[in-house]
Protein backbone atom coordinates (compact mmCIF):
# COMPACT_ATOMS: atom_id res chain seq x y z
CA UNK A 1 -0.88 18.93 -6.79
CA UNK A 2 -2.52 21.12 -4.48
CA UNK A 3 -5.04 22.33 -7.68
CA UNK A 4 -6.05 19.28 -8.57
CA UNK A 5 -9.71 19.22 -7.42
CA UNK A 6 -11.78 16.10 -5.91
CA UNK A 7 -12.91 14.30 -9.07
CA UNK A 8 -9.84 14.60 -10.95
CA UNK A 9 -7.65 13.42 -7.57
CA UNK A 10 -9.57 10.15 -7.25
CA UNK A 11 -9.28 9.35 -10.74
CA UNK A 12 -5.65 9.43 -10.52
CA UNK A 13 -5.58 7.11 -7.36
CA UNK A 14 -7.90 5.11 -8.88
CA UNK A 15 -5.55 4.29 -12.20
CA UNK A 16 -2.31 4.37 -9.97
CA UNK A 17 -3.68 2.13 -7.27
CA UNK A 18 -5.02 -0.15 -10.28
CA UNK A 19 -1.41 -0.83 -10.88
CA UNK A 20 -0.32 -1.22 -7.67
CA UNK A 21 -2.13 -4.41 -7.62
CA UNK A 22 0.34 -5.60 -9.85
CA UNK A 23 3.35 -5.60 -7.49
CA UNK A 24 2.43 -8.27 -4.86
CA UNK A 25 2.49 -11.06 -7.57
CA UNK A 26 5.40 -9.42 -9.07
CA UNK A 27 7.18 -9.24 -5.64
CA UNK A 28 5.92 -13.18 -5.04
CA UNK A 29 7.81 -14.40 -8.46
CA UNK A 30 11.15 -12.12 -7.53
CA UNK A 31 10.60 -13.77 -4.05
CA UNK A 32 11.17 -17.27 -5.61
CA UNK A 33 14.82 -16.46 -6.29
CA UNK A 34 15.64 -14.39 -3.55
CA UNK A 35 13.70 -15.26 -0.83
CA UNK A 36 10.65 -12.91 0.83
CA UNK A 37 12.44 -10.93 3.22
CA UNK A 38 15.49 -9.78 0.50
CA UNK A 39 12.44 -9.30 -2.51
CA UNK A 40 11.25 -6.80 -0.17
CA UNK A 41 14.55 -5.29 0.20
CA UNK A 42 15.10 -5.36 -3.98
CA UNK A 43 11.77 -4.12 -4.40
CA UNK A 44 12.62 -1.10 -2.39
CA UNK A 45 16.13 -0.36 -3.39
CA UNK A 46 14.78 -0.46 -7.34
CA UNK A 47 11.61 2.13 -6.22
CA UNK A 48 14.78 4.34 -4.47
CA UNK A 49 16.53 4.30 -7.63
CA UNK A 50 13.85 4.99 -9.86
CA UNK A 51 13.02 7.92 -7.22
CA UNK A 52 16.46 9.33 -7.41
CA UNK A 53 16.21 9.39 -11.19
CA UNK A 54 13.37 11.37 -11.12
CA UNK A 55 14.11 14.01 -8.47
CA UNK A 56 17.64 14.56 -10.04
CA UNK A 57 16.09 14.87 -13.79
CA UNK A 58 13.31 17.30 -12.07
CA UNK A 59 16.20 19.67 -10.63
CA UNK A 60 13.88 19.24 -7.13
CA UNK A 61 17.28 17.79 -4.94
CA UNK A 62 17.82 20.91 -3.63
CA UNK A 63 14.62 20.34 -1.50
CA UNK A 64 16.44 17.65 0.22
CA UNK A 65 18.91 20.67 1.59
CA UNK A 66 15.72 21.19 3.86
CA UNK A 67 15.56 17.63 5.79
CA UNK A 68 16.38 19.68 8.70
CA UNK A 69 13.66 20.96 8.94
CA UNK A 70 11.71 18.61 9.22
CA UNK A 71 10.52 16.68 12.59
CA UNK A 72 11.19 12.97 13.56
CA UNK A 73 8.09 11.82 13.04
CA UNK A 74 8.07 13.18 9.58
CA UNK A 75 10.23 10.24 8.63
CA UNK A 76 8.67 7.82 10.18
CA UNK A 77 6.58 6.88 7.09
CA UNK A 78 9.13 5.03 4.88
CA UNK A 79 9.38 2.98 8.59
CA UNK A 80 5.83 2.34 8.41
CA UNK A 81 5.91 0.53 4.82
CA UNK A 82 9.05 -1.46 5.96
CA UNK A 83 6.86 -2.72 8.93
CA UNK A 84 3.93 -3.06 6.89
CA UNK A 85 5.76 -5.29 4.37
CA UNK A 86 7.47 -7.45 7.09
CA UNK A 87 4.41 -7.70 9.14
CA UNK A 88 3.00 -9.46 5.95
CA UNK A 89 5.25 -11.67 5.56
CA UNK A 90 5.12 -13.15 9.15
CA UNK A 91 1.66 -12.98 8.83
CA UNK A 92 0.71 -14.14 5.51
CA UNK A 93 1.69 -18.19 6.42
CA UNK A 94 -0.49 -18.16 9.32
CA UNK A 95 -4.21 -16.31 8.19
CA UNK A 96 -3.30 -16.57 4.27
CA UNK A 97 -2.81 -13.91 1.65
CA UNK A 98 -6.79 -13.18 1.76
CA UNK A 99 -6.97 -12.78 5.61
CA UNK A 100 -3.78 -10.28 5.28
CA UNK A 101 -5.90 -8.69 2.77
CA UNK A 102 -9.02 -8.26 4.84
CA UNK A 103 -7.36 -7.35 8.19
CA UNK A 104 -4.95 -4.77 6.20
CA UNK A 105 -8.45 -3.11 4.58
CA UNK A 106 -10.01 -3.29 8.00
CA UNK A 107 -7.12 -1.37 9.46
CA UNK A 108 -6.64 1.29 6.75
CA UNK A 109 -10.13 1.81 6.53
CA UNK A 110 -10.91 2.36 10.82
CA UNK A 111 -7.86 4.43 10.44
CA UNK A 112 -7.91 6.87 7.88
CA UNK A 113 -12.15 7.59 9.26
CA UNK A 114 -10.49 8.30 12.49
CA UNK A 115 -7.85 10.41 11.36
CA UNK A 116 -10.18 12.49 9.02
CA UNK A 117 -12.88 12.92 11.73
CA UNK A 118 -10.04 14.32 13.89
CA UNK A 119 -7.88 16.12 11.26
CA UNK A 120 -4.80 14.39 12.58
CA UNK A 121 -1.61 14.93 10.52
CA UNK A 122 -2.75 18.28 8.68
CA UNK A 123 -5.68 16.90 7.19
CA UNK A 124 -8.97 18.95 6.58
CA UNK A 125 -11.53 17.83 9.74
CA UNK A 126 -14.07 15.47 8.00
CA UNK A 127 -16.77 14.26 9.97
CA UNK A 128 -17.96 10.78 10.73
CA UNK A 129 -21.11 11.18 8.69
CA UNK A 130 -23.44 8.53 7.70
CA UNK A 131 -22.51 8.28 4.06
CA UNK A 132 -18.87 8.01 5.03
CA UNK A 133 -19.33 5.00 7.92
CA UNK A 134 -22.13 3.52 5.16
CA UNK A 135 -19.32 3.64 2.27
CA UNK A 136 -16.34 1.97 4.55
CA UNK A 137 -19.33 -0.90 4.97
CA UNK A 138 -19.66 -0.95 1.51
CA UNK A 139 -15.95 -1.28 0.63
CA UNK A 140 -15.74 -3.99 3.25
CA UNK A 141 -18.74 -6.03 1.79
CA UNK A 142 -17.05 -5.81 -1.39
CA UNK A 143 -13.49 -6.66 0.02
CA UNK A 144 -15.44 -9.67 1.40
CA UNK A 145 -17.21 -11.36 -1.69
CA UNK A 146 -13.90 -10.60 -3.70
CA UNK A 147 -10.93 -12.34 -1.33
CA UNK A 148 -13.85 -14.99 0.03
CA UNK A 149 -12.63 -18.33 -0.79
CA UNK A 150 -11.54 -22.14 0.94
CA UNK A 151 -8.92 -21.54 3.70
CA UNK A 152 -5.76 -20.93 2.28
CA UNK A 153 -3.63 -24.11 2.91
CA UNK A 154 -0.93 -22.22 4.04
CA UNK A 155 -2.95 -20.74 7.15
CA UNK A 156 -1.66 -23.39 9.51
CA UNK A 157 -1.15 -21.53 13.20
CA UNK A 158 -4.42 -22.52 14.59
CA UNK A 159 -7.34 -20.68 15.84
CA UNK A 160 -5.58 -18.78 18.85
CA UNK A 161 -2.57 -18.21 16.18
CA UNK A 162 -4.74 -16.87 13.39
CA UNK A 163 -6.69 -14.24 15.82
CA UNK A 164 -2.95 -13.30 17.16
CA UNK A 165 -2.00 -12.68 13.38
CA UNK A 166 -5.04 -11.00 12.40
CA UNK A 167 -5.21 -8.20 15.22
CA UNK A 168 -0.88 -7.68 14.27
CA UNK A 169 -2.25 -6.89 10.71
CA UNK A 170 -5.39 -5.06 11.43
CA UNK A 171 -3.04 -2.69 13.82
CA UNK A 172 -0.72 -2.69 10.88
CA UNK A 173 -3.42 -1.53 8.78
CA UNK A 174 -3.97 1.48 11.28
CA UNK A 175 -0.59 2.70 10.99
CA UNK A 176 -0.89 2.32 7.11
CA UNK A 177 -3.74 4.59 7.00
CA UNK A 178 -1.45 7.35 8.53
CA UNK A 179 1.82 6.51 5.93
CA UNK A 180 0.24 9.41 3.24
CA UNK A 181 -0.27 11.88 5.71
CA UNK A 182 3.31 11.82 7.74
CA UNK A 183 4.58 11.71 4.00
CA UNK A 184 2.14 14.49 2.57
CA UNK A 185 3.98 16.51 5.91
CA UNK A 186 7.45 15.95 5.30
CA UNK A 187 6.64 17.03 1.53
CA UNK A 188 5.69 20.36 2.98
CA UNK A 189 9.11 20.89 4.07
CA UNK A 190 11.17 19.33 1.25
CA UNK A 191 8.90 18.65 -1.64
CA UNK A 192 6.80 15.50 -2.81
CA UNK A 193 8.81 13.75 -4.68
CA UNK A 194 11.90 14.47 -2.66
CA UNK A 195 9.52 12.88 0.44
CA UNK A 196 8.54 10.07 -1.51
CA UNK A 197 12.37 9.13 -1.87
CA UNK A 198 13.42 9.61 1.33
CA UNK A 199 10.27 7.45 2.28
CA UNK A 200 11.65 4.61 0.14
CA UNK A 201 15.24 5.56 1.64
CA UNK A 202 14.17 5.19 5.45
CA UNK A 203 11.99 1.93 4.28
CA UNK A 204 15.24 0.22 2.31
CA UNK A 205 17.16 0.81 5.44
CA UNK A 206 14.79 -0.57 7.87
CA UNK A 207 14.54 -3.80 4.88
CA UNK A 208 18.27 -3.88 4.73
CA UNK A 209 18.81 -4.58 9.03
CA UNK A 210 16.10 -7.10 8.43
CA UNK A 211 17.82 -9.01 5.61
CA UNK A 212 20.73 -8.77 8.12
CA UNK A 213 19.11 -9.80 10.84
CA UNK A 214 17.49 -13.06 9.47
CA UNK A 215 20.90 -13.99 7.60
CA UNK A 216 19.35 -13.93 4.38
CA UNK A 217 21.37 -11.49 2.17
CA UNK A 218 22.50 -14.13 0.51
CA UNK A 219 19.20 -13.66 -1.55
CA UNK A 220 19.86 -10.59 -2.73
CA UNK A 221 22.27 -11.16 -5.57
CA UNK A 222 20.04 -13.93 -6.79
CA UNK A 223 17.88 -10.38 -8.19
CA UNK A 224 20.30 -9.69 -11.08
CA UNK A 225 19.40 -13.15 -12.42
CA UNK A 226 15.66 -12.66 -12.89
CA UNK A 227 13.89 -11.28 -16.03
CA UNK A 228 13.76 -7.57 -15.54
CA UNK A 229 10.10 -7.58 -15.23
CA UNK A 230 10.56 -9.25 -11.70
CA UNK A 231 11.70 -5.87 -10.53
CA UNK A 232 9.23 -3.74 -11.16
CA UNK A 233 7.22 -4.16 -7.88
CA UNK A 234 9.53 -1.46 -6.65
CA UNK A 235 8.59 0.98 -9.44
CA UNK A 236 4.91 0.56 -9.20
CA UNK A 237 4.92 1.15 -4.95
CA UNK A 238 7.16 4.19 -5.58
CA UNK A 239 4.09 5.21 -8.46
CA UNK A 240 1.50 5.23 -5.89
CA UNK A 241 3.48 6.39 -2.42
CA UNK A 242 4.07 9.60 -4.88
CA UNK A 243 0.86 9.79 -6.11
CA UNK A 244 -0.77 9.45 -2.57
CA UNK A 245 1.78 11.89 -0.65
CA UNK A 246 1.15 14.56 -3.56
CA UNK A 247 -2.96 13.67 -3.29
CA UNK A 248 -3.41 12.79 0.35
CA UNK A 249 -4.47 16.40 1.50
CA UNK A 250 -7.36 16.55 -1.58
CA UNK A 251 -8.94 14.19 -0.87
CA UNK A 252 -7.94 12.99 2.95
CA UNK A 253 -6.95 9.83 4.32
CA UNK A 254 -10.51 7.90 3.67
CA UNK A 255 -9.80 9.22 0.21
CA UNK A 256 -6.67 7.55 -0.20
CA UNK A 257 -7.68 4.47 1.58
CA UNK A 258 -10.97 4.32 -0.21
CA UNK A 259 -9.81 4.32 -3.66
CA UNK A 260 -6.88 1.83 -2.88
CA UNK A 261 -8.79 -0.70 -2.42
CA UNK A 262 -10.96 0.09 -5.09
CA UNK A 263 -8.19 -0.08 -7.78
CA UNK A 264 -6.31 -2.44 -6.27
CA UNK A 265 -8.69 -5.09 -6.11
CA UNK A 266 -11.01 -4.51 -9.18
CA UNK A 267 -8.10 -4.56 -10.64
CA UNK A 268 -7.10 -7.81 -8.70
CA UNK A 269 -10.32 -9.24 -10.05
CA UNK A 270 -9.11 -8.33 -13.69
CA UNK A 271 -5.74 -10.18 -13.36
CA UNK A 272 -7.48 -13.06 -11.53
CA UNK A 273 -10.05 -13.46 -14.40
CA UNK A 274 -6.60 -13.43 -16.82
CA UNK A 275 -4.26 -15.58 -14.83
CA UNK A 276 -1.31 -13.09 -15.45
CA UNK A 277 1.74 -13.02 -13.54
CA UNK A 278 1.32 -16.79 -12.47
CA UNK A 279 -1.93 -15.91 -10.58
CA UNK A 280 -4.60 -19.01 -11.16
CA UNK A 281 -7.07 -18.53 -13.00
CA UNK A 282 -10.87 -17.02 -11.69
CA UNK A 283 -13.55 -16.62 -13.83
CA UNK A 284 -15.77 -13.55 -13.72
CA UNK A 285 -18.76 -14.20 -11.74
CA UNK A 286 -21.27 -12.31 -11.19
CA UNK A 287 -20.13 -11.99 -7.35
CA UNK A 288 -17.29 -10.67 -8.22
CA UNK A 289 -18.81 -8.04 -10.44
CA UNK A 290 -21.23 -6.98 -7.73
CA UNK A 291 -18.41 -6.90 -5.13
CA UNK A 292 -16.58 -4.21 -7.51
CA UNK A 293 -19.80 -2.54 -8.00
CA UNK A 294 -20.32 -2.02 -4.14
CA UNK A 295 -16.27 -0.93 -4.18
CA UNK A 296 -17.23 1.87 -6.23
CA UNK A 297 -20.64 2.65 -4.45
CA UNK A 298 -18.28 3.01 -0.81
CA UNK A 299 -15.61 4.85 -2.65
CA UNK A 300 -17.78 7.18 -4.02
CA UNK A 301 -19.75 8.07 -0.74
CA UNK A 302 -16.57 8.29 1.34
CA UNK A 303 -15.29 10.95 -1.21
CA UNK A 304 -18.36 12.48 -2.35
C-alpha cells in the first residue's frame, strides 16, 4: 500500500483499529472456558489460520520462499505481541484492565515519537515538533477521562506492586510501538501479508511454550465448545497487524500508534455506552464525548 497517501492511510487505521477494540472482550468471554493464557494461544492460532487462507487464495506464498533473507530481528515482531499479550495478563490482576490500558498508551505513544524522531526501523525521520509532543498530550488527556474510573477491585498487589506492574507494561508499550515497523521490514523481503502470518506464526509459538509451561493446555480443547463468535479475537488482531505492517511506513510509527488509540477506544466508548459483548453498561457523558474529541484533536496533529 505504498500509494495510499496520508488521509486515506489513517482512515483505514482508524476503521480497522475501531474493530480491534472488539477483541479484548471477545478474548475475555473465550477466556472463561479456556483459561487466559490458552485464549491467547486460540486467539492466535485462529488469526494464523485465517492468515494462511488468505496468502494461499492471494497466490503471495511464494514470498515466503524468501524468509532467508530476511534478518533475526525481522522476526522478532510476532515475539513482541506474544510478550505483549502475556505481559497483560500478569499485569492486568495487579493495576486493573484501565491501568494496563494507560501504561500500554503511555508506552506506545513515548515509543513510536522516539522512533519517528530518529527514523529507527526504516521509517521516514519525523521530528519532535510541537504539534506532535502537543497531540501525544492530547491523546493521553483523552485516554485519561475515558479509562478514569474507581480502582478496579481486582488491582490487589499494593502500592510498591502496582508501580512494579505499571513500569513492566509501560516498557511493554515501548516495544509495541516498534511491532509495525520490524513487521513493515520483514514485508520488504517477503511481502505483507506473508509477514503478517509469519508474525502470528512466531507469536502462536511463543503462546504455545507458555501454555506448556504453566500446564494449562488442558484449556485449549475447551475452544471447540464455545459459540463461534468467541473466536474471532484472532481474526480481528490479524485485521489490524496487516493493516498496520502494510500502513506503518505512510504514515510512521506515531501514525500507527496515534490512530490506535483513537479507534480503539472511541470505539470502546461506543460498546461501553451499548453493553455488548458482556461489557457493563456506561452511559454517554459528556466526558466521554470530550475525551474522544481531544483523541481526534492529538491524532490529527501527530499525523497532520
Amino acid at each position: 500500500m505504498d500509494s495510499v497517501s496520508a488521509a486515506p492511510a489513517v482512515l483505514i487505521m482508524l476503521a480497522v483499529s475501531a474493530q480491534f477494540a472488539l477483541q479484548a472482550p471477545i478474548n475475555a468471554r473465550l477466556a472463561v472456558a479456556t483459561g487466559r493464557v490458552p485464549a491467547a494461544l486460540v486467539s492466535f492460532l485462529v488469526g494464523l489460520a485465517g492468515l494462511a487462507v488468505v496468502v494461499l487464495v492471494s497466490g503471495g506464498a511464494g514470498g515466503l520462499g524468501d524468509l532467508g533473507d530476511a534478518s533475526a530481528w525481522e522476526f522478532t515482531g510476532g515475539l513482541i505481541g506474544a510478550a505483549f499479550v502475556l505481559t497483560a495478563l500478569v499485569t492486568v490482576p495487579v493495576v486493573g484492565a484501565g491501568g494496563v490500558a494507560a501504561a500500554t498508551i503511555t508506552g506506545q505513544m513515548i515509543g513510536s515519537i522516539v522512533l519517528d524522531a530518529r527514523g529507527w526501523l526504516g521509517l521516514d525521520t519525523e521530528p519532535v515538533t510541537a504539534a506532535r509532543v502537543a497531540g501525544a498530550l492530547l491523546l493521553l488527556a483523552g485516554t485519561v477521562l475515558i479509562l478514569r474510573r474507581a480502582r478496579d477491585a481486582a488491582a490487589d498487589g499494593g502500592p510498591r506492586g502496582r508501580r512494579i506492574a505499571g513500569a513492566v507494561i509501560v516498557v511493554a508499550g515501548l516495544a509495541l510501538a516498534a511491532q509495525a515497523p520490524i513487521n513493515a521490514g520483514l514485508g520488504d523481503e517477503i511481502g505483507g501479508l506473508e509477514a503478517a502470518l509469519v508474525n502470528f506464526a512466531v507469536g502462536s509459538i511463543v503462546l504455545a511454550i507458555a501454555v506448556v509451561a504453566t500446564r494449562t493446555a488442558g484449556g485449549v480443547p475447551a475452544a471447540l465448545r464455545v459459540p463461534r463468535r468467541y473466536l474471532a479475537g484472532g481474526l480481528i488482531g490479524a485485521i489490524y497487524v496487516t493493516a498496520s505492517v502494510l500502513l506503518v511506513r505512510t504514515i510512521g510509527a506515531g501514525g500507527i500508534a496515534a490512530t490506535t488509540i483513537t479507534g480503539q477506544l472511541a470505539s470502546s466508548v461506543a460498546l461501553d455506552r451499548a453493553g455488548a459483548l458482556g461489557l457493563d453498561r456506561r452511559p454517554l457523558t459528556p466526558v466521554r464525548v470530550a475525551a474522544v474529541g481531544l483523541l481526534v484533536a492529538g491524532t490529527c496533529l501527530i499525523v497532520a
